[in-house]
N, C-alpha and C. Protein backbone atom coordinates (compact mmCIF):
# COMPACT_ATOMS: atom_id res chain seq x y z
N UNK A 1 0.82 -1.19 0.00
CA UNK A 1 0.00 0.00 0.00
C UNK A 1 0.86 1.26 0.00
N UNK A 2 1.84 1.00 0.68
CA UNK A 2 3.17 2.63 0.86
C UNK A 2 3.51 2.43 -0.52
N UNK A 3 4.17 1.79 -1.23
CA UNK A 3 4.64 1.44 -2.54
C UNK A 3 3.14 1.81 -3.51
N UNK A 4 1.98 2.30 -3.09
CA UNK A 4 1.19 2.51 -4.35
C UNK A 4 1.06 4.02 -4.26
N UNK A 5 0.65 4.37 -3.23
CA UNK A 5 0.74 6.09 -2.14
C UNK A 5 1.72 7.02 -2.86
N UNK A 6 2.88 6.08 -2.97
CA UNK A 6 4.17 6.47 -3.51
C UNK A 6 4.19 6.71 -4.84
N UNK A 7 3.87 5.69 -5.85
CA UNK A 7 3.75 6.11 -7.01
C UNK A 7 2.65 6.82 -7.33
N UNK A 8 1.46 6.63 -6.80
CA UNK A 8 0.78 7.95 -6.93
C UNK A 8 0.97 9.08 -6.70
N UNK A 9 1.54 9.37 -5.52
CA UNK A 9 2.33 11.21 -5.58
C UNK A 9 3.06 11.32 -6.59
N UNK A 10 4.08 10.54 -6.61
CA UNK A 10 4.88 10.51 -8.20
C UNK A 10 4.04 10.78 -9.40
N UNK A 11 3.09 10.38 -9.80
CA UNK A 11 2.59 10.23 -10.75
C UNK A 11 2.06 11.52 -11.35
N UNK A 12 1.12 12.43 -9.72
CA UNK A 12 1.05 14.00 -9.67
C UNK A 12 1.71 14.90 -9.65
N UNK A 13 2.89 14.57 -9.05
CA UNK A 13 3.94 15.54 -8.90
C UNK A 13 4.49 15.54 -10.50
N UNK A 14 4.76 14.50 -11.15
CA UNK A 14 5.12 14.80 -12.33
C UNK A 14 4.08 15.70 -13.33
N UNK A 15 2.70 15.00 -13.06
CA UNK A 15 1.53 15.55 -14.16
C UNK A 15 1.62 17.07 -13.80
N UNK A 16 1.87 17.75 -12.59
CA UNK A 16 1.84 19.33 -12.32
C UNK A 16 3.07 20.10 -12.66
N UNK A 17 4.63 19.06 -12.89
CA UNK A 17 5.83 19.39 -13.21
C UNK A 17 5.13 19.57 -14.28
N UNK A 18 5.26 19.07 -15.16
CA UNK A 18 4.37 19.19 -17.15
C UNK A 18 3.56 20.44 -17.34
N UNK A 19 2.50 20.37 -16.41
CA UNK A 19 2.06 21.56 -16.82
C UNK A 19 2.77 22.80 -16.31
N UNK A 20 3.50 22.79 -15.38
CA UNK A 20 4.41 23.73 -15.22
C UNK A 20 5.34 24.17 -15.90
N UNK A 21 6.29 23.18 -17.33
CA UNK A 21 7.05 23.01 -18.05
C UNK A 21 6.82 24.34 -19.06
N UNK A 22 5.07 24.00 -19.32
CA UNK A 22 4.77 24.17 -20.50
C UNK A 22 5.00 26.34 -20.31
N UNK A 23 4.88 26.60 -19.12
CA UNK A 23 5.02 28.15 -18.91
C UNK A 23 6.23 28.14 -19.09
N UNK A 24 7.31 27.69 -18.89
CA UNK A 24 8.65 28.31 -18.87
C UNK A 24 8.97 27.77 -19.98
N UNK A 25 8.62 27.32 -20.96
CA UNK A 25 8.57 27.17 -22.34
C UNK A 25 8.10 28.24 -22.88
N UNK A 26 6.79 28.11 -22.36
CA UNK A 26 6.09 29.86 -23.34
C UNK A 26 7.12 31.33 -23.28
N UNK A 27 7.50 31.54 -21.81
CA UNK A 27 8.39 32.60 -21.70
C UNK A 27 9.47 32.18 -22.05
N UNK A 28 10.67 31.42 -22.13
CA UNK A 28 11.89 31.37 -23.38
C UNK A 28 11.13 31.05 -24.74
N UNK A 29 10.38 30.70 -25.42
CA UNK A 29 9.85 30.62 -26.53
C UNK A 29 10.51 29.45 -27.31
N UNK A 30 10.66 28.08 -26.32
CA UNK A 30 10.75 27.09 -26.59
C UNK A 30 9.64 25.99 -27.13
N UNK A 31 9.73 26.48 -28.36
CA UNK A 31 8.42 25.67 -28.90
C UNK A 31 8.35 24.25 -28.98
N UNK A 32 9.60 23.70 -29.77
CA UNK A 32 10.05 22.42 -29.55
C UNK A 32 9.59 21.57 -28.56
N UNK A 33 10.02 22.04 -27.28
CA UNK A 33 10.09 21.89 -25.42
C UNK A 33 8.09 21.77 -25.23
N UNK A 34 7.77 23.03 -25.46
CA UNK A 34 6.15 22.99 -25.62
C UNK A 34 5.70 21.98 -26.08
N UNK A 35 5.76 21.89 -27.12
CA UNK A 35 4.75 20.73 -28.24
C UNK A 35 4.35 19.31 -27.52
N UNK A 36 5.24 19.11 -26.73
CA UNK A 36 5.01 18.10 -26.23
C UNK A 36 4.14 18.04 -24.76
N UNK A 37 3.54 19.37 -25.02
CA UNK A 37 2.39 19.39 -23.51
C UNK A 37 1.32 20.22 -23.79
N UNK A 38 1.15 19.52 -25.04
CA UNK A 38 -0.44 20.09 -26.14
C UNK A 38 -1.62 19.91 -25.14
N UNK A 39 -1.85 19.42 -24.41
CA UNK A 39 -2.95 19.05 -23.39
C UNK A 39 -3.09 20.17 -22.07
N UNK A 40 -1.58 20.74 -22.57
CA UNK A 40 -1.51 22.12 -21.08
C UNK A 40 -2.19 23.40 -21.55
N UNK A 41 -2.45 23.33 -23.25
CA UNK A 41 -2.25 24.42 -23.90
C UNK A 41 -3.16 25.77 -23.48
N UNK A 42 -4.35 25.80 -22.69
CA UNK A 42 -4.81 26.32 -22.21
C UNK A 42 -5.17 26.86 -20.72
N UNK A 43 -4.41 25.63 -19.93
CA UNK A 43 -3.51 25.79 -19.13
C UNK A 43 -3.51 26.87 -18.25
N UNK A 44 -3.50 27.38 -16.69
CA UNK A 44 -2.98 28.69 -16.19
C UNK A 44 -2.57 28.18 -15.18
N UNK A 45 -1.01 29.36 -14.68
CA UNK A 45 -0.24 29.19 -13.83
C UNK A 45 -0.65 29.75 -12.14
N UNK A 46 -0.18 30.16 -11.33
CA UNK A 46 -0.36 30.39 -10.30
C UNK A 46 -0.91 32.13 -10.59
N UNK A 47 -0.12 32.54 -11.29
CA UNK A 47 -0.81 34.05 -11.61
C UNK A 47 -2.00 34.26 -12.66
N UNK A 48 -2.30 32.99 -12.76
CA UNK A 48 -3.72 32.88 -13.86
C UNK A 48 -2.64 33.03 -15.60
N UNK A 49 -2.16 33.62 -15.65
CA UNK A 49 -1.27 33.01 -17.01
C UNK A 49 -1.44 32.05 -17.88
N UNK A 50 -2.06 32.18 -18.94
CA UNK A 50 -1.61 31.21 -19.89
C UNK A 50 -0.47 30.93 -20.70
N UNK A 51 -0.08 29.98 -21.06
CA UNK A 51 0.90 30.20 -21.91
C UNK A 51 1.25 30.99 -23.09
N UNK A 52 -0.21 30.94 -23.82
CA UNK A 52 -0.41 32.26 -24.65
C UNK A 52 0.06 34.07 -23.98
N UNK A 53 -0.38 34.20 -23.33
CA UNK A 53 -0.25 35.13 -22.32
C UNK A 53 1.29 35.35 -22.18
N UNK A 54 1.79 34.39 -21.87
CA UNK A 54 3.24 34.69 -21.22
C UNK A 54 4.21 34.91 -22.58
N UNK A 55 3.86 34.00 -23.67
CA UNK A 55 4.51 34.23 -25.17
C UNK A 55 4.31 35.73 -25.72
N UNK A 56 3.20 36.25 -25.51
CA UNK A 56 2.78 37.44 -25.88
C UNK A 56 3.53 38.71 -25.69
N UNK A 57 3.75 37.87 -23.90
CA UNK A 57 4.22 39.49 -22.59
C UNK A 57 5.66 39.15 -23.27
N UNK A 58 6.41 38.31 -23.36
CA UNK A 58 7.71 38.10 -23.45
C UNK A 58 8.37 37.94 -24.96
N UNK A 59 7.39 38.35 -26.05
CA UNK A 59 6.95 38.74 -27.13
C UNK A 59 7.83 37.39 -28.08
N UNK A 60 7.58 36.54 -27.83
CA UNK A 60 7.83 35.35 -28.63
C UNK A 60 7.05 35.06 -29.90
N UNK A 61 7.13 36.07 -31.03
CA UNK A 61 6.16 35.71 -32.01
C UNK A 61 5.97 34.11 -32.61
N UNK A 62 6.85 33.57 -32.96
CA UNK A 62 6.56 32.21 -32.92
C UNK A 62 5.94 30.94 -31.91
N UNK A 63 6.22 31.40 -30.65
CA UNK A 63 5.73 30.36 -29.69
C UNK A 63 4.47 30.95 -29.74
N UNK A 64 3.80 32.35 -30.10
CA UNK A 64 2.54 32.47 -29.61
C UNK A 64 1.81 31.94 -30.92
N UNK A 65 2.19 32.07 -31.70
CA UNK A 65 1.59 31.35 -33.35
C UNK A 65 1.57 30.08 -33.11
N UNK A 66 2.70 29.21 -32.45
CA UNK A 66 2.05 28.06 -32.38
C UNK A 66 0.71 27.59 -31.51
N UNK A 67 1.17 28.05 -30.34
CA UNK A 67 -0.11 27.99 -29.90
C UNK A 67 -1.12 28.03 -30.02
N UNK A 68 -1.28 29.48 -30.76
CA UNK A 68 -2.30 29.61 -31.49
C UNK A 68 -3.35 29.10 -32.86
N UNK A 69 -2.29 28.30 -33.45
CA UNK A 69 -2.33 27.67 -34.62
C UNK A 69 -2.74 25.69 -33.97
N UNK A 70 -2.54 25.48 -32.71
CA UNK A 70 -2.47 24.53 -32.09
C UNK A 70 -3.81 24.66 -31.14
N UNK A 71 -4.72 25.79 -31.42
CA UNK A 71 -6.05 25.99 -30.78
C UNK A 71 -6.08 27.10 -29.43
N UNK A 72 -4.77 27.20 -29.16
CA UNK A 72 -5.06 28.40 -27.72
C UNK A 72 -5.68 28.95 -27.96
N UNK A 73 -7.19 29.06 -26.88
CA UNK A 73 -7.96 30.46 -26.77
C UNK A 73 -7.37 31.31 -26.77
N UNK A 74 -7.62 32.63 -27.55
CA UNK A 74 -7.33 33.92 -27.34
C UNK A 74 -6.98 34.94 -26.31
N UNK A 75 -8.69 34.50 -25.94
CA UNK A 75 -9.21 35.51 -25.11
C UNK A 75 -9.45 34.98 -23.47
N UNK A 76 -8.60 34.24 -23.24
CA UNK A 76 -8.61 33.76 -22.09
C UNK A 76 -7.84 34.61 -20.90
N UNK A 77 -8.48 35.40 -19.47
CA UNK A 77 -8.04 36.69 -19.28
C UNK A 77 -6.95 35.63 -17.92
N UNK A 78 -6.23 36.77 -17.44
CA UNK A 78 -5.54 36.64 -16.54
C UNK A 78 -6.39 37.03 -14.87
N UNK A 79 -5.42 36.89 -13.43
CA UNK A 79 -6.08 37.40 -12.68
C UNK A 79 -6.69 38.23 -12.60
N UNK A 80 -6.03 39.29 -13.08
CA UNK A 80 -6.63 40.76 -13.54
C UNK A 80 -7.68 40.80 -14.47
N UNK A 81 -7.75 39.90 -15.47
CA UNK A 81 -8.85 39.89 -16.30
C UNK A 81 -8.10 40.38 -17.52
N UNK A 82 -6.77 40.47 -17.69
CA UNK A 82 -6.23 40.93 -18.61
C UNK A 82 -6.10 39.98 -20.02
N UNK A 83 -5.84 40.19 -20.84
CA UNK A 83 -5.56 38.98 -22.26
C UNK A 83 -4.54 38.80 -22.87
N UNK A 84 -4.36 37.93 -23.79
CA UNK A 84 -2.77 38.62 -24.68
C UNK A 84 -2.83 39.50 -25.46
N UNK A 85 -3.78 40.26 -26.03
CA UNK A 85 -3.91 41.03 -26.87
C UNK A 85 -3.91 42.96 -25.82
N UNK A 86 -4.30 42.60 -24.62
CA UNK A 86 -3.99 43.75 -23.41
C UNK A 86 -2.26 43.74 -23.03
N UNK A 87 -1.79 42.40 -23.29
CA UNK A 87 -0.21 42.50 -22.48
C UNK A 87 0.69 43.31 -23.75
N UNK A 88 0.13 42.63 -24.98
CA UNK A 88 1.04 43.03 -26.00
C UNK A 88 0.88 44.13 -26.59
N UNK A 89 -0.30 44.97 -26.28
CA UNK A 89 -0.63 46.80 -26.28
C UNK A 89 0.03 47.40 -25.32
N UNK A 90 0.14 46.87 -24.43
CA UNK A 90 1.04 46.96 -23.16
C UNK A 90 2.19 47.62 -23.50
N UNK A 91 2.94 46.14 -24.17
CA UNK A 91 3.99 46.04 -24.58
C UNK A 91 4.59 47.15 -25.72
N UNK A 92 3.23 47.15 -26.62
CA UNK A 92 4.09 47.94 -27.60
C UNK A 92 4.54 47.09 -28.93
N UNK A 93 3.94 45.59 -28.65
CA UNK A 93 4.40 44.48 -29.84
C UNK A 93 3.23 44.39 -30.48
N UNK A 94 3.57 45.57 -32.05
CA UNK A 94 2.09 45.51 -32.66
C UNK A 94 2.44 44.28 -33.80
N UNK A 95 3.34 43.71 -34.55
CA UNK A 95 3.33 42.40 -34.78
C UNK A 95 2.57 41.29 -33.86
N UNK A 96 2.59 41.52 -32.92
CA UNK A 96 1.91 40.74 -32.03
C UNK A 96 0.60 40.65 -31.81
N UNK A 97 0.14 41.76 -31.80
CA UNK A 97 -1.41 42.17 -31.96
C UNK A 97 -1.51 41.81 -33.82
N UNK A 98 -1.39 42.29 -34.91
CA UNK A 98 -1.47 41.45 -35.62
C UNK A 98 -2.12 40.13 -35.67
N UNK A 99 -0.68 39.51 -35.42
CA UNK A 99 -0.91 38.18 -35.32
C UNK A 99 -2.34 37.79 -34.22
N UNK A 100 -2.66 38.31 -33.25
CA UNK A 100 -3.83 37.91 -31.94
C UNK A 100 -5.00 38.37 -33.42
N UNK A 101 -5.28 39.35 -33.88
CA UNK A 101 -5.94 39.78 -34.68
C UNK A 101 -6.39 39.20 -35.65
N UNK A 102 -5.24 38.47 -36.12
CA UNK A 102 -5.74 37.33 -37.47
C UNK A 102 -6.22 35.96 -36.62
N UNK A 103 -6.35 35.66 -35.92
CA UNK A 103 -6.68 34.50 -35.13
C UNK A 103 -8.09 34.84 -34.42
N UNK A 104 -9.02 36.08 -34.96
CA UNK A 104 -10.01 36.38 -34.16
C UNK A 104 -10.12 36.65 -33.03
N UNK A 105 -8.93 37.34 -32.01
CA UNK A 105 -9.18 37.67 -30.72
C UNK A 105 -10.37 39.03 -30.60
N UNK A 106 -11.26 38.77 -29.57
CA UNK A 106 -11.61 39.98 -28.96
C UNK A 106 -11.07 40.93 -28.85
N UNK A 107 -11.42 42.15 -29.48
CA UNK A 107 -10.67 43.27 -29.48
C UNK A 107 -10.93 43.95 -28.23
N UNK A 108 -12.13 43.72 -27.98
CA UNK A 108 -13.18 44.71 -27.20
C UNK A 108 -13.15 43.77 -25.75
N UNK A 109 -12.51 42.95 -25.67
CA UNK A 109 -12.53 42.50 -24.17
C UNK A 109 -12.14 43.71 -23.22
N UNK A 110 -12.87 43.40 -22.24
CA UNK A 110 -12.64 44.27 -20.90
C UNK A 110 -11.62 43.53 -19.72
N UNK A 111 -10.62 44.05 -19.13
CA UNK A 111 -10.05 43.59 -17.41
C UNK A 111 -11.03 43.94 -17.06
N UNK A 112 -10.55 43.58 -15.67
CA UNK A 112 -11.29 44.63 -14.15
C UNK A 112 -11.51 45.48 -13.95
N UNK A 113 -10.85 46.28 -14.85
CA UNK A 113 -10.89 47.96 -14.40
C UNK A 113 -12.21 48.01 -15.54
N UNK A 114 -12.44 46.76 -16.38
CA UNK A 114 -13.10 47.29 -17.45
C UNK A 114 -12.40 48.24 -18.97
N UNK A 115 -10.95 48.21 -18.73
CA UNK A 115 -10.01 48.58 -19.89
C UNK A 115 -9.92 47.44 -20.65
N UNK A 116 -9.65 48.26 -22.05
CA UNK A 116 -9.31 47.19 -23.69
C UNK A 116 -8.20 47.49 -23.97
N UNK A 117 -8.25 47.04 -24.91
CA UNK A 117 -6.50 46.77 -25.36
C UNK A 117 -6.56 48.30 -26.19
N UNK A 118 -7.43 48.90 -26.43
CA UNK A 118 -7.88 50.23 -27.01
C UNK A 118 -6.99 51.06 -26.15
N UNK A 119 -7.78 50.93 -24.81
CA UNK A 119 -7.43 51.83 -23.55
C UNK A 119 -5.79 51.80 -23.13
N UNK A 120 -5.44 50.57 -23.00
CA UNK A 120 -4.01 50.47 -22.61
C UNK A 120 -2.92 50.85 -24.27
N UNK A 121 -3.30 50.58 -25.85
CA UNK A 121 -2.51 51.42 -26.65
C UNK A 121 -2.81 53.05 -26.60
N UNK A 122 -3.43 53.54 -25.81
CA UNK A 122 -3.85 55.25 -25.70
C UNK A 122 -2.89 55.62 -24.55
N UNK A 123 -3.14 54.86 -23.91
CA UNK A 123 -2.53 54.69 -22.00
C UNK A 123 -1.10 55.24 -22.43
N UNK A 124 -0.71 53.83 -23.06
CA UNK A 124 0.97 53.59 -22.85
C UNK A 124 1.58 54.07 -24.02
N UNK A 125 0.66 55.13 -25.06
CA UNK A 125 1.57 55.61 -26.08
C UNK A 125 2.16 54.74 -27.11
N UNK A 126 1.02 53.94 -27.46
CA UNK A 126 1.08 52.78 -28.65
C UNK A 126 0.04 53.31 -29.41
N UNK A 127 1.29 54.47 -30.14
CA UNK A 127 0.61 54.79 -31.58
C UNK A 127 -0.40 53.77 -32.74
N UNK A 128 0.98 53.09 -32.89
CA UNK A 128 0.82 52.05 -34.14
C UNK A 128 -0.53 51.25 -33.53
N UNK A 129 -0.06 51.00 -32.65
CA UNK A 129 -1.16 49.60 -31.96
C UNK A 129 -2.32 50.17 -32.21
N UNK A 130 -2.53 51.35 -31.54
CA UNK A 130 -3.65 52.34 -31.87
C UNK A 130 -4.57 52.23 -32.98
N UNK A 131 -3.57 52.58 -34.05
CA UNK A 131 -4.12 52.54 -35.08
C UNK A 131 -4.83 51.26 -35.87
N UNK A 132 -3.80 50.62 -35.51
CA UNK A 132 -4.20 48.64 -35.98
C UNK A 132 -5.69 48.50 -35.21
N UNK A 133 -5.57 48.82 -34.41
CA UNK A 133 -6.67 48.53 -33.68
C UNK A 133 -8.44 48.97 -33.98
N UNK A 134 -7.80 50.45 -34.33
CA UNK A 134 -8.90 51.26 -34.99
C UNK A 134 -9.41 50.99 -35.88
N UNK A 135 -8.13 50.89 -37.40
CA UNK A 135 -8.57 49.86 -38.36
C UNK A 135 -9.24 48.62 -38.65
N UNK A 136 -9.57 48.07 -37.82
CA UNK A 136 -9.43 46.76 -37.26
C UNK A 136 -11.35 46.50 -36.86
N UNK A 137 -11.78 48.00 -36.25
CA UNK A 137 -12.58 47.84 -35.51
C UNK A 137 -13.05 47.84 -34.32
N UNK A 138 -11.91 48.07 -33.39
CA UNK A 138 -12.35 48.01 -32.00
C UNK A 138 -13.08 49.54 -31.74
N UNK A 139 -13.39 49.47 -30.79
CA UNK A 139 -14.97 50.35 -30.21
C UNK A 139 -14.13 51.01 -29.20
N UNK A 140 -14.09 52.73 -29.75
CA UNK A 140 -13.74 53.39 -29.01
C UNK A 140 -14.29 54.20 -28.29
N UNK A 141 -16.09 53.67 -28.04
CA UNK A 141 -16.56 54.22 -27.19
C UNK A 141 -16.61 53.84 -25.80
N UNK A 142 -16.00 52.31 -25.72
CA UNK A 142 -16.64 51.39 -24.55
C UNK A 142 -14.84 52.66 -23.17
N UNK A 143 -16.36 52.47 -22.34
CA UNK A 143 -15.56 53.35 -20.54
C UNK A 143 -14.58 52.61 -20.28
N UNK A 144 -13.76 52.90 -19.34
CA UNK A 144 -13.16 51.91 -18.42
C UNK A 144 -14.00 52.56 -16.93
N UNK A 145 -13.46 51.80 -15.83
CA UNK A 145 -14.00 52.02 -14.34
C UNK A 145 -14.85 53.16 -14.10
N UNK A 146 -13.48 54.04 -14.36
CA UNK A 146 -13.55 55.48 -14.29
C UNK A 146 -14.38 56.42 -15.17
N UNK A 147 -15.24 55.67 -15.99
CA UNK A 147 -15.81 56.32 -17.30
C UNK A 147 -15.31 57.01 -18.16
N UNK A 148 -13.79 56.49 -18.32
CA UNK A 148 -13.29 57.54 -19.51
C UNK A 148 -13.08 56.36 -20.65
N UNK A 149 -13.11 57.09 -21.93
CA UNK A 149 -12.63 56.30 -23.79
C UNK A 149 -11.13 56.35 -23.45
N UNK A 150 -10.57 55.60 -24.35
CA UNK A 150 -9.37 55.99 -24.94
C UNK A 150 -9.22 57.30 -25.26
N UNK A 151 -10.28 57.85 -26.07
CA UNK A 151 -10.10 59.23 -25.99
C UNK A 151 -10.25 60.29 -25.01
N UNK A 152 -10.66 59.98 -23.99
CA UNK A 152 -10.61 60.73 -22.85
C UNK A 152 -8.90 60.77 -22.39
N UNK A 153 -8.42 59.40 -22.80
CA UNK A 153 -7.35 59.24 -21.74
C UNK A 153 -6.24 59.77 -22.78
N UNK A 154 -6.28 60.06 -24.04
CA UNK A 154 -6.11 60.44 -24.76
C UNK A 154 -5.82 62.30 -24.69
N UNK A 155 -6.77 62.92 -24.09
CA UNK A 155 -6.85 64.51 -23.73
C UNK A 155 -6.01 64.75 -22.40
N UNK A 156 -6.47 63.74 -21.48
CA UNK A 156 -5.58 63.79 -20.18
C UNK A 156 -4.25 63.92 -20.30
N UNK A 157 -3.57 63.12 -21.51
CA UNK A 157 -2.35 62.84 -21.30
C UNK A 157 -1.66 64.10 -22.63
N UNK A 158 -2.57 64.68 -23.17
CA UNK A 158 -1.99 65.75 -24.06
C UNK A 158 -1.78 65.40 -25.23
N UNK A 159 -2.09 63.66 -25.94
CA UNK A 159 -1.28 62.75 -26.72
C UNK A 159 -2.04 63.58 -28.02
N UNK A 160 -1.85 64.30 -28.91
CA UNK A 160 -2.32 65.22 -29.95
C UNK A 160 -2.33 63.74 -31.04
N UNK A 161 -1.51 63.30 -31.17
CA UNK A 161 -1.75 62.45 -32.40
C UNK A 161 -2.71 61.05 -31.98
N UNK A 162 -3.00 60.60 -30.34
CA UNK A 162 -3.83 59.45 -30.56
C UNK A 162 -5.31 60.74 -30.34
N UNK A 163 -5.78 62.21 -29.87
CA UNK A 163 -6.90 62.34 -29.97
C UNK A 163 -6.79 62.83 -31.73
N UNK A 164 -6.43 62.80 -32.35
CA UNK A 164 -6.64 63.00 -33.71
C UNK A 164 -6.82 61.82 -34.42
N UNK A 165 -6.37 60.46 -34.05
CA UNK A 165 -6.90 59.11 -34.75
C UNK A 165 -8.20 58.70 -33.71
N UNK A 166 -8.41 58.93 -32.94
CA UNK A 166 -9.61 58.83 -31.76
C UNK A 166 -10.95 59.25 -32.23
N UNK A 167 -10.17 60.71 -32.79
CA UNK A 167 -11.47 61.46 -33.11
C UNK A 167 -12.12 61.28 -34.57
N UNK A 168 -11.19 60.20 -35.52
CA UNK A 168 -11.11 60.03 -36.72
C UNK A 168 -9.90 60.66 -37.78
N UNK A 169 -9.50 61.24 -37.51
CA UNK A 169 -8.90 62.60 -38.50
C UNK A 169 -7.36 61.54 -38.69
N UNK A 170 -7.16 61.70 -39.72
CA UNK A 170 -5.96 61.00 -40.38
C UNK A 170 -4.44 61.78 -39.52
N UNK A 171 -4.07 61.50 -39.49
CA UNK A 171 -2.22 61.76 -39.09
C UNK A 171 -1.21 61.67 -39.78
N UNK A 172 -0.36 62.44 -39.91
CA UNK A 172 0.79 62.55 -40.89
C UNK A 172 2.03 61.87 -40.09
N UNK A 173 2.86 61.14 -41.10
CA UNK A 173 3.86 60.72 -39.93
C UNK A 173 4.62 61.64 -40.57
């Protein structure tokens, strides 16, 4: 009976090593290493993280394509309620958004605060993203918490060229 106890912890301890693998794969952008824990692929870590998520933040364009191409939900949020398409507006990796974009992500998902990936390329001075985004379709009317647009947050911060794509009006680079 100790000898079965035994290989059963073994047996868990390994199945939670695996899915643990599969995150520190996503963040070095070891795809190879990944592939072989297709069953984690949706997966979240102790910080709610998906692997998608963590490829995104740590801007691994290939590990997040596979994934993605391998079925990862998109729009699967973090603790915060955040997505990969919020980390990588974040970020500033509009290849990245792209790519979330051609795979049908929610543009218009909300966090907690109730911010989009709209709100955080206005926020953090992601022109380009901005624009992809606009093009694209996302809804620059939806509030965050606080009841402000992108374009609100947009006036706050003085950003002349995102309230001029906000408001519609073309921009010169």
């Amino acid at each position: 009976m100790k000898y079965f106890v035994s290989v059963v912890m073994l047996f868990f301890a390994i199945d939670r090593m695996s899915a643990q693998d599969i995150f520190s794969y996503a963040k070095t952008g070891n795809v190879e290493a990944m592939s072989k824990f297709k069953k984690d692929i949706d997966s979240k870590n102790t910080e709610g993280y998906t692997p998608l998520i963590l490829a995104v933040y740590h801007n691994h364009y290939k590990t997040a394509q596979w994934l993605l191409e391998n079925g990862a939900k998109p729009d699967l949020q973090d603790q915060s309620g955040n997505t990969a398409l919020m980390g990588a507006a974040f970020k500033g990796y509009t290849e990245m958004v792209s790519l979330l974009i051609s795979f049908k992500v929610d543009m218009n998902a909300r966090n907690y605060n109730d911010a989009t990936a709209l709100i955080y390329a206005t926020v953090f001075g992601r022109t380009e993203i901005l624009k992809l985004l606009l093009e694209k379709g996302a809804d620059k009317s939806i509030k965050d918490n606080r009841g402000n647009t992108a374009l609100q947050h947009a006036l706050m911060q003085n950003n002349e060229e995102a309230v001029k794509l906000l408001q519609g009006e073309s921009v010169m680079k």
